[in-house]
Every structure is written in C-alpha cells, then in structure tokens.
PDB file of N, CA and C in Angstrom:
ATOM      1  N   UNK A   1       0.832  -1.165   0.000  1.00  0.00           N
ATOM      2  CA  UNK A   1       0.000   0.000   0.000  1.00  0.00           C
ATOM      3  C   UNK A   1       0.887   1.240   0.000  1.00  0.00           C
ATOM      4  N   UNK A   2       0.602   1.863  -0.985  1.00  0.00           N
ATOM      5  CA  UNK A   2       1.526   3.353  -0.308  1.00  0.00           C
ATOM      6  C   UNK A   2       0.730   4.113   0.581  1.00  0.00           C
ATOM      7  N   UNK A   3       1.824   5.222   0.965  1.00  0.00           N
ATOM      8  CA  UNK A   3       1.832   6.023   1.838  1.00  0.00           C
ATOM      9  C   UNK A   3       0.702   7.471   1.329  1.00  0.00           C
ATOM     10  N   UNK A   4       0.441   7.703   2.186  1.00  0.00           N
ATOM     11  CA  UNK A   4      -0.665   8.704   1.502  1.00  0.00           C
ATOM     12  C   UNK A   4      -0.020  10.204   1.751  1.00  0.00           C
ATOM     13  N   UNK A   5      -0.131  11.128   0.395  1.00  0.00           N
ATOM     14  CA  UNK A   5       0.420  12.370   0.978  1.00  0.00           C
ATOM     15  C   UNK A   5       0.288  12.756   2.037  1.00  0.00           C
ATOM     16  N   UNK A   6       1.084  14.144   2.218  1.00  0.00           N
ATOM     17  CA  UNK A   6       0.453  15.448   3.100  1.00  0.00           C
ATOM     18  C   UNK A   6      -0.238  16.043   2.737  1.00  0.00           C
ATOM     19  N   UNK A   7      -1.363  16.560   3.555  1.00  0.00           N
ATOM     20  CA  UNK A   7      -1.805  17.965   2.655  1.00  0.00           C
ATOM     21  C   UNK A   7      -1.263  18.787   2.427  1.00  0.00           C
ATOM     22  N   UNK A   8      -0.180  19.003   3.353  1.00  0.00           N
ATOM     23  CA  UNK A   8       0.382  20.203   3.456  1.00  0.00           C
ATOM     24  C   UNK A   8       1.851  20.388   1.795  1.00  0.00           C
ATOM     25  N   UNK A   9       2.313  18.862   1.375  1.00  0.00           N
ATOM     26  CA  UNK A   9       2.304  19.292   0.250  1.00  0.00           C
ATOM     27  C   UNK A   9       2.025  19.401  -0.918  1.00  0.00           C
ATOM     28  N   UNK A  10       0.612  20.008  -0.867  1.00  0.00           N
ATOM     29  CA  UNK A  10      -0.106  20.647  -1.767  1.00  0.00           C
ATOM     30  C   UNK A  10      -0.411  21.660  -2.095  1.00  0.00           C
ATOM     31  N   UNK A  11       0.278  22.834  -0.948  1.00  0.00           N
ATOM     32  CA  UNK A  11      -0.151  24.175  -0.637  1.00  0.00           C
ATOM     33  C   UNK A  11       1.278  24.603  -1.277  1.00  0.00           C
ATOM     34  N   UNK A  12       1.721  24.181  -2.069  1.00  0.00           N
ATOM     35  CA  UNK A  12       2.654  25.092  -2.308  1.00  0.00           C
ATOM     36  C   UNK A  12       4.194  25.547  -1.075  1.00  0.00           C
ATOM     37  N   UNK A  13       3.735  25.291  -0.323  1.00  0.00           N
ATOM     38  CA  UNK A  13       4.618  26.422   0.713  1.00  0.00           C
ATOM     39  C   UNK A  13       5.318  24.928   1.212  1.00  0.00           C
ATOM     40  N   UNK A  14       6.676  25.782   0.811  1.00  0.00           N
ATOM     41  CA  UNK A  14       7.845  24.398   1.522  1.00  0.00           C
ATOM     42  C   UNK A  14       7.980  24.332   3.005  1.00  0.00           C
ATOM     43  N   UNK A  15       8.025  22.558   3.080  1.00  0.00           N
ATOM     44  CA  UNK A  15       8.570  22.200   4.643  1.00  0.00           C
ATOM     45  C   UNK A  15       9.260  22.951   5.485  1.00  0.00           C
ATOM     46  N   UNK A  16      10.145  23.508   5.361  1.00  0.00           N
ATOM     47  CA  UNK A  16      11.015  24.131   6.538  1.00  0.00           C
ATOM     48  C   UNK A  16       9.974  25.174   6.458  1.00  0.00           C
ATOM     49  N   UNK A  17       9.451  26.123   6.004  1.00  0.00           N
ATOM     50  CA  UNK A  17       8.727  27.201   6.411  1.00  0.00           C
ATOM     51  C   UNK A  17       7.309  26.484   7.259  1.00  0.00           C
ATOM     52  N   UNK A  18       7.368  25.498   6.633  1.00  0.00           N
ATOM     53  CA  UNK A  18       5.830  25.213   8.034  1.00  0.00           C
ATOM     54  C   UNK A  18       6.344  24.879   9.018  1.00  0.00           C
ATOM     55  N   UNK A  19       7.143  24.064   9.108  1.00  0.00           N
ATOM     56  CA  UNK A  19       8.016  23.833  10.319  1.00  0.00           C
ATOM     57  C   UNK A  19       8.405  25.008  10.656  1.00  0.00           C
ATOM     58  N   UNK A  20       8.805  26.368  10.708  1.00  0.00           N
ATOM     59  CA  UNK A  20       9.426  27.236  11.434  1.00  0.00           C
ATOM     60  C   UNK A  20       8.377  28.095  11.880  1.00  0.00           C
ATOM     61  N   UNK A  21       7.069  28.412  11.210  1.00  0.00           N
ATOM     62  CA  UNK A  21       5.794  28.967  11.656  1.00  0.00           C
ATOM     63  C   UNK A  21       5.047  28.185  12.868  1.00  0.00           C
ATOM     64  N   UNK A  22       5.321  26.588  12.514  1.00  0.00           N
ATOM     65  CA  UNK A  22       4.847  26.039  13.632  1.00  0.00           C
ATOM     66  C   UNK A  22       5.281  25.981  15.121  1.00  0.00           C
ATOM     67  N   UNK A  23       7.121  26.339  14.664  1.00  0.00           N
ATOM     68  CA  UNK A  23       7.541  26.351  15.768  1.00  0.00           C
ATOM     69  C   UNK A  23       7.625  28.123  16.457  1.00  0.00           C
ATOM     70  N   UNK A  24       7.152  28.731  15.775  1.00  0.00           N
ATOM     71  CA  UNK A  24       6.991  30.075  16.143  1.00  0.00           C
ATOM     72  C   UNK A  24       5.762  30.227  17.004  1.00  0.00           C
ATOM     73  N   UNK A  25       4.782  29.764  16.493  1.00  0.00           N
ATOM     74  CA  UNK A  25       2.821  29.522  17.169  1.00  0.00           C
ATOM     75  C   UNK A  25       2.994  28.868  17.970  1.00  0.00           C
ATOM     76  N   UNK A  26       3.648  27.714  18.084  1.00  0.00           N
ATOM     77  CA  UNK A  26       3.509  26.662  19.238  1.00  0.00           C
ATOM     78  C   UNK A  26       3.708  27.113  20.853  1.00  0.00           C
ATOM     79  N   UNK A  27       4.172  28.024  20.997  1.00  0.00           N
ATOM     80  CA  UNK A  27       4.811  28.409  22.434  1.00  0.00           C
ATOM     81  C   UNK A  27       3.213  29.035  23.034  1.00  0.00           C
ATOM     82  N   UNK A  28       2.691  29.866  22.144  1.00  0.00           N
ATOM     83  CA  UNK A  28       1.186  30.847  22.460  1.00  0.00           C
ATOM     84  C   UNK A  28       0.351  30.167  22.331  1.00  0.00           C
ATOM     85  N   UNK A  29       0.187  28.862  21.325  1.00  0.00           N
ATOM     86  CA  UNK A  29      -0.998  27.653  21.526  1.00  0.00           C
ATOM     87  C   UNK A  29      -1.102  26.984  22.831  1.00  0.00           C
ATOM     88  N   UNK A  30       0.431  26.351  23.367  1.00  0.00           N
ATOM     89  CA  UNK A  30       0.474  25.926  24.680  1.00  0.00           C
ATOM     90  C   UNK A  30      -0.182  27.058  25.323  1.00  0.00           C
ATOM     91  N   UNK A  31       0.214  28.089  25.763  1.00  0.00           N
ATOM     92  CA  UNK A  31      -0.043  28.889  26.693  1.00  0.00           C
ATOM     93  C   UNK A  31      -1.316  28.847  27.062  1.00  0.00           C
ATOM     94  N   UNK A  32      -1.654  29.267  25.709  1.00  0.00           N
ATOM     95  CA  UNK A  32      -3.604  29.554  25.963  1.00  0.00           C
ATOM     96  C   UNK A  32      -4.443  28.215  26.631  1.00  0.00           C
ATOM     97  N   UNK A  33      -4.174  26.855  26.039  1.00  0.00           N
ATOM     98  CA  UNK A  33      -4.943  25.811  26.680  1.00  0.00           C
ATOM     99  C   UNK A  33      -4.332  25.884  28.057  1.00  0.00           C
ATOM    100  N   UNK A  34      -3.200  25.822  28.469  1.00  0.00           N
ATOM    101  CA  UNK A  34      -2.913  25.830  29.979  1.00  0.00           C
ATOM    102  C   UNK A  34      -4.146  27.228  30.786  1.00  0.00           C
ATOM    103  N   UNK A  35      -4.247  28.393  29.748  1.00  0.00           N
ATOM    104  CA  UNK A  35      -4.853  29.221  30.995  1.00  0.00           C
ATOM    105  C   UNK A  35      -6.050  28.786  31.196  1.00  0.00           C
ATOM    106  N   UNK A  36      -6.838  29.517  31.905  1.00  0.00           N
ATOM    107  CA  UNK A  36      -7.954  28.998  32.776  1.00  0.00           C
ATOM    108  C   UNK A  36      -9.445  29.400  31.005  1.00  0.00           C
ATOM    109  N   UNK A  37      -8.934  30.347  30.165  1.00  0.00           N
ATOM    110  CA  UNK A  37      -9.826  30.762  28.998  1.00  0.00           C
ATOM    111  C   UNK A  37      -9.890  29.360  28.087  1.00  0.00           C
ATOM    112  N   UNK A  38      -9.154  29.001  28.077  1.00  0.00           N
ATOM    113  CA  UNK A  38      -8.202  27.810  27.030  1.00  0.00           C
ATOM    114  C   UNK A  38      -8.964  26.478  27.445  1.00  0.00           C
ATOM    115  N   UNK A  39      -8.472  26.320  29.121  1.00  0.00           N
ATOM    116  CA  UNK A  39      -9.218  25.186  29.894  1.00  0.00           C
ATOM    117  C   UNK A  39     -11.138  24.825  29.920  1.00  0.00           C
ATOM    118  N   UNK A  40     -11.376  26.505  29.696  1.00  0.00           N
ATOM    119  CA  UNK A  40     -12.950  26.619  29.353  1.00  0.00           C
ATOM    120  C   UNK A  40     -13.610  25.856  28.197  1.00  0.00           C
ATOM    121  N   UNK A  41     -13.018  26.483  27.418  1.00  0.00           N
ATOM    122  CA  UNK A  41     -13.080  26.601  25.889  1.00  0.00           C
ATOM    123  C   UNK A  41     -13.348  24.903  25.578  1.00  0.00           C
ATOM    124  N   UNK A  42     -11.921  24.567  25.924  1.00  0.00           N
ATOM    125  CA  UNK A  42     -11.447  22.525  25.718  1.00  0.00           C
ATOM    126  C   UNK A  42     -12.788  21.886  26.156  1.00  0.00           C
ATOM    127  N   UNK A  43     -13.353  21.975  27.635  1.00  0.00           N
ATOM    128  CA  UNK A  43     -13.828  21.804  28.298  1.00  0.00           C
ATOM    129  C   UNK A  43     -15.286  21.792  27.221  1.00  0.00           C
ATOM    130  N   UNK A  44     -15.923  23.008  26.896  1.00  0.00           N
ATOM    131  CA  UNK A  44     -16.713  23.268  26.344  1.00  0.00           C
ATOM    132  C   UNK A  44     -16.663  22.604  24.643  1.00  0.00           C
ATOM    133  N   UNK A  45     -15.855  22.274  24.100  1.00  0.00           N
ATOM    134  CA  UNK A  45     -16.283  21.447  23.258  1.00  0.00           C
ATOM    135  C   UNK A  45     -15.772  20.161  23.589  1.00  0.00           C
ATOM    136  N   UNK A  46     -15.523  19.826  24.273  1.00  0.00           N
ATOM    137  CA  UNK A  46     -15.710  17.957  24.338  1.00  0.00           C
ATOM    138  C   UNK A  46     -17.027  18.095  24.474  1.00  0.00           C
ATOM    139  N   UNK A  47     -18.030  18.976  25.481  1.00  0.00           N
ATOM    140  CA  UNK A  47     -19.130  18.891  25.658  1.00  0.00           C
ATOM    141  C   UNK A  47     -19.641  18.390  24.627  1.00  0.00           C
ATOM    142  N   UNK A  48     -19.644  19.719  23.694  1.00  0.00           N
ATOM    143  CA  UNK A  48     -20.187  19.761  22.497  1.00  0.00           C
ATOM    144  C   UNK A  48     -19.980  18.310  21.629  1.00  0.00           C
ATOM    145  N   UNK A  49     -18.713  17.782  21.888  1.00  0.00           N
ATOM    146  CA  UNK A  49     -18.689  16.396  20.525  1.00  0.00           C
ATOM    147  C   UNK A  49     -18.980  15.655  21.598  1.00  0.00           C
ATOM    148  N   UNK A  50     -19.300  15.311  22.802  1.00  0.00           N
ATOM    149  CA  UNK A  50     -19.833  13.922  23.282  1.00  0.00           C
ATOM    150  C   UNK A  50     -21.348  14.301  23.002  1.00  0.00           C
ATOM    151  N   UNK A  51     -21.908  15.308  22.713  1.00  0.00           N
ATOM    152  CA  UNK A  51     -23.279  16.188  22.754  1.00  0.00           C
ATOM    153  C   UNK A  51     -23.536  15.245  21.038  1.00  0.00           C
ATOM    154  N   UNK A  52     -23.012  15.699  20.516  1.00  0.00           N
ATOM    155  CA  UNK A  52     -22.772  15.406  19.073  1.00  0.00           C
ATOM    156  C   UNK A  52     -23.082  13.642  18.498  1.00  0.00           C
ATOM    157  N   UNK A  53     -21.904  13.219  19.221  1.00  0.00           N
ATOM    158  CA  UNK A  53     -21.574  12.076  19.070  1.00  0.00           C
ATOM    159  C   UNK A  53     -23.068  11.279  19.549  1.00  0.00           C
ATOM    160  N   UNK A  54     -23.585  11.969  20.371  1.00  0.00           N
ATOM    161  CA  UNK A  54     -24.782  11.157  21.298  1.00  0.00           C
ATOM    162  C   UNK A  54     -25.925  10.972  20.378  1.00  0.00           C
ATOM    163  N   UNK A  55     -25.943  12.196  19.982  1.00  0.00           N
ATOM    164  CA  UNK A  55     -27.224  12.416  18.999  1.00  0.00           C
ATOM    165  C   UNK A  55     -27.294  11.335  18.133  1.00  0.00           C
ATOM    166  N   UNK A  56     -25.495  11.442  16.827  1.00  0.00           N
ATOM    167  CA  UNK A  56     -25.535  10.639  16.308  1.00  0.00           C
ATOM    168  C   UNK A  56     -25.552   9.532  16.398  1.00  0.00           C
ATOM    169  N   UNK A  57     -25.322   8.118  17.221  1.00  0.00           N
ATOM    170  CA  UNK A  57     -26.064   7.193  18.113  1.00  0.00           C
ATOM    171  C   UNK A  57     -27.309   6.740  18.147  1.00  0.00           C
ATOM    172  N   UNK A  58     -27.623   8.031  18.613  1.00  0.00           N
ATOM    173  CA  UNK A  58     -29.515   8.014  18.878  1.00  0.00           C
ATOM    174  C   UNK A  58     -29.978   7.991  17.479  1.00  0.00           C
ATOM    175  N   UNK A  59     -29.421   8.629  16.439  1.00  0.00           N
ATOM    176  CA  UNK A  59     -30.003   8.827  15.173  1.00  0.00           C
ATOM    177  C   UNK A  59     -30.044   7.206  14.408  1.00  0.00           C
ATOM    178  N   UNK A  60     -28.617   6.869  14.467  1.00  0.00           N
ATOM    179  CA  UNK A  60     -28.581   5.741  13.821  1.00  0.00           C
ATOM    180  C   UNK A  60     -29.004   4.510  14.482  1.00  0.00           C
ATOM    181  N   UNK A  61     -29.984   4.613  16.245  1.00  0.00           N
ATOM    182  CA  UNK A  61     -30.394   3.554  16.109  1.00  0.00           C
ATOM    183  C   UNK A  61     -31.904   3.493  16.210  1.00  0.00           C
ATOM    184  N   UNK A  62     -32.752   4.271  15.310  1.00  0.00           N
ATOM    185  CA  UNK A  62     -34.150   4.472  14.933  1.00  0.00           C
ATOM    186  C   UNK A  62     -34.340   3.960  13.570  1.00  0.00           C
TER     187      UNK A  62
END
C-alpha cells in the first residue's frame, strides 16, 4: 500500500517554512490551553462532541 500524501504538500509552501511557523505559534498555543480561557473553551467542546456524538447514536439507532 503506499503512503498517503500530506496535505500540506499541496499548498505550495515548503517544509522548513511550516516547520518554522509552527515552531513560532507553538509556544502561544500551549499557553492559551494551559490558561484557565483555554481550559474553558477545551472543556466546552468535548461537551459539544460527546453532545454530538450522542445524537448521532440516537439517530442511527431508529
């Protein structure tokens, strides 16, 4: 079987530059889920996809 692309190369924009944007964002992504806004947020959509997930369940067994 092969290996299945990236998406990412499809966008045109070479590896080392996503890699160096990612490693630029990554420090302020951590941050935010550690704060207490971040912790909300997480919190509030698992809600939402176990909310989700439930429905769909219920849907598919009618």
């Amino acid at each position: 079987m092969g290996r299945k692309k990236k998406l990412m190369e499809h966008s045109g924009i070479p590896q080392h530059e996503i890699e160096h944007i990612a490693r630029c964002i990554l420090p302020d992504i951590l941050a935010y889920y550690e704060s207490e806004e971040g912790q909300r947020e997480f919190r509030e959509w698992l809600a939402q996809r176990e909310a989700e997930q439930t429905e769909g369940k219920a849907g598919k067994s009618k």
